[in-house]
N, C-alpha and C. Protein backbone atom coordinates (compact mmCIF):
# COMPACT_ATOMS: atom_id res chain seq x y z
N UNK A 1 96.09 160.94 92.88
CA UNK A 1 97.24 160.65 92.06
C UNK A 1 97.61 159.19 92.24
N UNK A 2 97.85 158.38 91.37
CA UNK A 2 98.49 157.32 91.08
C UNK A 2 99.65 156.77 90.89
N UNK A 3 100.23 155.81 91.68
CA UNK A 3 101.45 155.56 91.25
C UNK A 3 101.64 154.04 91.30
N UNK A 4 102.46 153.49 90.29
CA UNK A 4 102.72 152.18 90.38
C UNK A 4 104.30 152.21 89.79
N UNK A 5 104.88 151.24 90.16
CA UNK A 5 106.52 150.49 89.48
C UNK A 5 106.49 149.85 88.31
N UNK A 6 107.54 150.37 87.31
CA UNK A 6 107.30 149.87 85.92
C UNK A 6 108.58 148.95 86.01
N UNK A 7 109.59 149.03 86.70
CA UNK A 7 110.51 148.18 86.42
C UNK A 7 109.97 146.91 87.24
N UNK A 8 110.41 145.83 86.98
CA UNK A 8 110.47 144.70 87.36
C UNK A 8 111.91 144.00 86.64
N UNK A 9 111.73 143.01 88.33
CA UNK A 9 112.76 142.48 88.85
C UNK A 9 112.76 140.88 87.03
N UNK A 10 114.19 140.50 86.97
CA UNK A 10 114.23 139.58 86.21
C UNK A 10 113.29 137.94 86.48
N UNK A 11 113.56 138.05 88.11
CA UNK A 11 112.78 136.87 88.36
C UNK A 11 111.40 136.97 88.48
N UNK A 12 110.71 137.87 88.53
CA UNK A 12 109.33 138.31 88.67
C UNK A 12 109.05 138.62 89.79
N UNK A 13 109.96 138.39 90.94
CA UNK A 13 109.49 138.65 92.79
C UNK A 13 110.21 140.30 92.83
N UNK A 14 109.68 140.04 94.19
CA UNK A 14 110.16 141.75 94.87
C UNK A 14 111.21 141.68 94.36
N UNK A 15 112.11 143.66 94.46
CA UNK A 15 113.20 144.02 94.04
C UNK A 15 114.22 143.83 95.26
N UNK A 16 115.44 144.07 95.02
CA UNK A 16 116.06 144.09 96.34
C UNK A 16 116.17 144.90 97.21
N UNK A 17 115.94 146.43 96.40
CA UNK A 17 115.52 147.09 97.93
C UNK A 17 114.13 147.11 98.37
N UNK A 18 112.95 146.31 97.93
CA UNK A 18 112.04 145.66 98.59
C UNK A 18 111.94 144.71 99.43
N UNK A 19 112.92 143.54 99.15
CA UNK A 19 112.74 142.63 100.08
C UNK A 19 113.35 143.59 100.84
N UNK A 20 114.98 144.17 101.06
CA UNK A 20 115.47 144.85 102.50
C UNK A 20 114.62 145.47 103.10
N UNK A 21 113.54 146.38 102.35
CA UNK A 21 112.40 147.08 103.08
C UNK A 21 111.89 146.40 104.18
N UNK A 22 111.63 145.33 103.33
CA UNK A 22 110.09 144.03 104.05
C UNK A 22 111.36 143.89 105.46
N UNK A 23 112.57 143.03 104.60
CA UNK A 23 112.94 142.75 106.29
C UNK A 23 113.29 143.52 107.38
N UNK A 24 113.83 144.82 107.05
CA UNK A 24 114.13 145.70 108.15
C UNK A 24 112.90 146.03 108.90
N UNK A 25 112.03 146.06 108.37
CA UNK A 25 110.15 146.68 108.99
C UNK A 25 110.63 145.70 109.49
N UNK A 26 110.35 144.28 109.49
CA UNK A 26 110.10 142.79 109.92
C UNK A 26 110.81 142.76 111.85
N UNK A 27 112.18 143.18 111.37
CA UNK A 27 113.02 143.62 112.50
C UNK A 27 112.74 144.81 113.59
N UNK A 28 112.13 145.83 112.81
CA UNK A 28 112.50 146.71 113.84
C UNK A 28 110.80 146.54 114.33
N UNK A 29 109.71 145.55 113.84
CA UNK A 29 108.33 145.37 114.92
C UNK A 29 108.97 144.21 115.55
N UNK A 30 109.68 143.42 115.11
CA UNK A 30 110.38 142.49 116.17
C UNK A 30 111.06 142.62 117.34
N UNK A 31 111.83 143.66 117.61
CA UNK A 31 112.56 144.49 117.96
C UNK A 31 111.15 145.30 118.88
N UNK A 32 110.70 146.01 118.57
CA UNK A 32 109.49 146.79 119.13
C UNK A 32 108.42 146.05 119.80
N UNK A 33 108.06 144.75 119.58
CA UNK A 33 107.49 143.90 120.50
C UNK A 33 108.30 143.44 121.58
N UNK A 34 109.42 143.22 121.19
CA UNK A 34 110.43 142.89 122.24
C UNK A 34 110.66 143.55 123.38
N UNK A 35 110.60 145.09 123.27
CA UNK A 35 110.77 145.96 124.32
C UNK A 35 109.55 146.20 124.84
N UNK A 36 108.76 146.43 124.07
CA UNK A 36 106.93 146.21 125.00
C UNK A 36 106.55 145.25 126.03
N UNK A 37 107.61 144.25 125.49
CA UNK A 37 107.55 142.86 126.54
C UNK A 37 108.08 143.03 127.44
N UNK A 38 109.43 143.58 127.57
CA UNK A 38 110.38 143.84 128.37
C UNK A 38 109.44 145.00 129.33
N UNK A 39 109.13 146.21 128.68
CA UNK A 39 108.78 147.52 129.37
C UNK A 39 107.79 146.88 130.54
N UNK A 40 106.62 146.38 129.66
CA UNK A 40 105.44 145.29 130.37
C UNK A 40 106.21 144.27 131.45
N UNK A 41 107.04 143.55 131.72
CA UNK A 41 107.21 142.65 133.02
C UNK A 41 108.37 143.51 133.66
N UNK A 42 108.72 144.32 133.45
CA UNK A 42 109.43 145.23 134.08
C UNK A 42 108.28 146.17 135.34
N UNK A 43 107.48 147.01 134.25
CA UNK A 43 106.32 147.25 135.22
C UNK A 43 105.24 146.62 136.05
N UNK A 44 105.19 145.69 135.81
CA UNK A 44 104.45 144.81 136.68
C UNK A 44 104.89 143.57 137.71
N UNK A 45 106.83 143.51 137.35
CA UNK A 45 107.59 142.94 138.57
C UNK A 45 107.60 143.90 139.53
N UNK A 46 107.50 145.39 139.14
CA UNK A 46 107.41 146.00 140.90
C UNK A 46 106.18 146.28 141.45
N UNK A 47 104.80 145.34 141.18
CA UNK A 47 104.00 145.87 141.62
C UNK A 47 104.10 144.90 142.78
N UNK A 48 103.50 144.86 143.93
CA UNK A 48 103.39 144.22 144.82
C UNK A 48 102.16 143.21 144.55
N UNK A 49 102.07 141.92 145.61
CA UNK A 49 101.34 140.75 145.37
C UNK A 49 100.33 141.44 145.77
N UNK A 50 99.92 142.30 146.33
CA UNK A 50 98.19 143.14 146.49
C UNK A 50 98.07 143.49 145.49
N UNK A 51 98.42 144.46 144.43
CA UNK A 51 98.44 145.08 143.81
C UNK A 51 97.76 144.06 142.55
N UNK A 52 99.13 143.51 142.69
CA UNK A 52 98.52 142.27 141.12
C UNK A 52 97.39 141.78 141.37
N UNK A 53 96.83 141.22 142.47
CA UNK A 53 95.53 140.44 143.10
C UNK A 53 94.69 141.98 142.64
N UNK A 54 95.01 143.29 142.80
CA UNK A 54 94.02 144.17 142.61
C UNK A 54 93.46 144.32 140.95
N UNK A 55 94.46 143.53 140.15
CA UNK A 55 94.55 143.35 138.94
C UNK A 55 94.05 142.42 138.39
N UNK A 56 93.93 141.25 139.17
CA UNK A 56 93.54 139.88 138.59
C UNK A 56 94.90 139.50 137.96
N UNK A 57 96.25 139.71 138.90
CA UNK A 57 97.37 138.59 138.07
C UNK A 57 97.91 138.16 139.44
N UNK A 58 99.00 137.29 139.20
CA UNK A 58 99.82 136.65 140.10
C UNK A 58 101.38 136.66 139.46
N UNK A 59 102.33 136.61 140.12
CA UNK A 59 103.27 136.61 140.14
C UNK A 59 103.67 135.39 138.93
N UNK A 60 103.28 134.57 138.69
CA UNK A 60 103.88 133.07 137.63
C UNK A 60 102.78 134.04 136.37
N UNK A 61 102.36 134.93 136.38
CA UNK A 61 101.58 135.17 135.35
C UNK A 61 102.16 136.56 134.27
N UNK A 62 103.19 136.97 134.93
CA UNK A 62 103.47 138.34 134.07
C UNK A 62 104.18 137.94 133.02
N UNK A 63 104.95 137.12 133.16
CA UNK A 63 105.36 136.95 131.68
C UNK A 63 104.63 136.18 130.65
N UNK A 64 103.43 135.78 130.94
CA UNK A 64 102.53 135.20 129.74
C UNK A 64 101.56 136.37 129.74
N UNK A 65 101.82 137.28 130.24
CA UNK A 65 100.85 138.49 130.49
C UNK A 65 101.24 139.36 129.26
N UNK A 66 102.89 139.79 129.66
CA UNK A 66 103.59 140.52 128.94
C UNK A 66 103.70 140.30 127.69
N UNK A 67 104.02 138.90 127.31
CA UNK A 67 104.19 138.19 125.86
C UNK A 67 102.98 138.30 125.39
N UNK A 68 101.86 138.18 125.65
CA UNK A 68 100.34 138.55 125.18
C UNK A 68 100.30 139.75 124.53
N UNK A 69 100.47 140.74 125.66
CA UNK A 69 100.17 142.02 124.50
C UNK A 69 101.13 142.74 123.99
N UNK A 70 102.09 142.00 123.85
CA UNK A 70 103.23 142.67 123.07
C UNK A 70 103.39 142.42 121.68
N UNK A 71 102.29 140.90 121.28
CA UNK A 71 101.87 140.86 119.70
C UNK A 71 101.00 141.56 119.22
């Protein structure tokens, strides 16, 4: 089944509850990377300096750790 939008907007761009779509998604993966980041140097500030060495990190490294895979 097929579906497409017959109305269009006067200016020719997205409608307005399209753009709000686009930006709320926009926000809430913004928002959702944010806490991955958070969750991520949260769990890996209590690991101990063995632990991280058992990992291949160091202590000056979790937050470029965290910010990595939270994109």
């Amino acid at each position: 089944m097929a579906l497409f939008e017959t109305t269009r907007s006067q200016f020719g761009g997205p409608s307005l509850p399209g753009r709000l779509s686009a930006s709320f998604s926009a926000f809430v993966s913004a928002f959702q990377a944010w806490n991955d980041s958070r969750v991520t140097r949260s769990a890996l500030s209590q690991l101990t300096d063995r632990e991280l060495d058992d990992i291949g990190l160091h202590r000056g490294s979790i937050d470029e750790v965290a910010h990595r895979l939270s994109r």
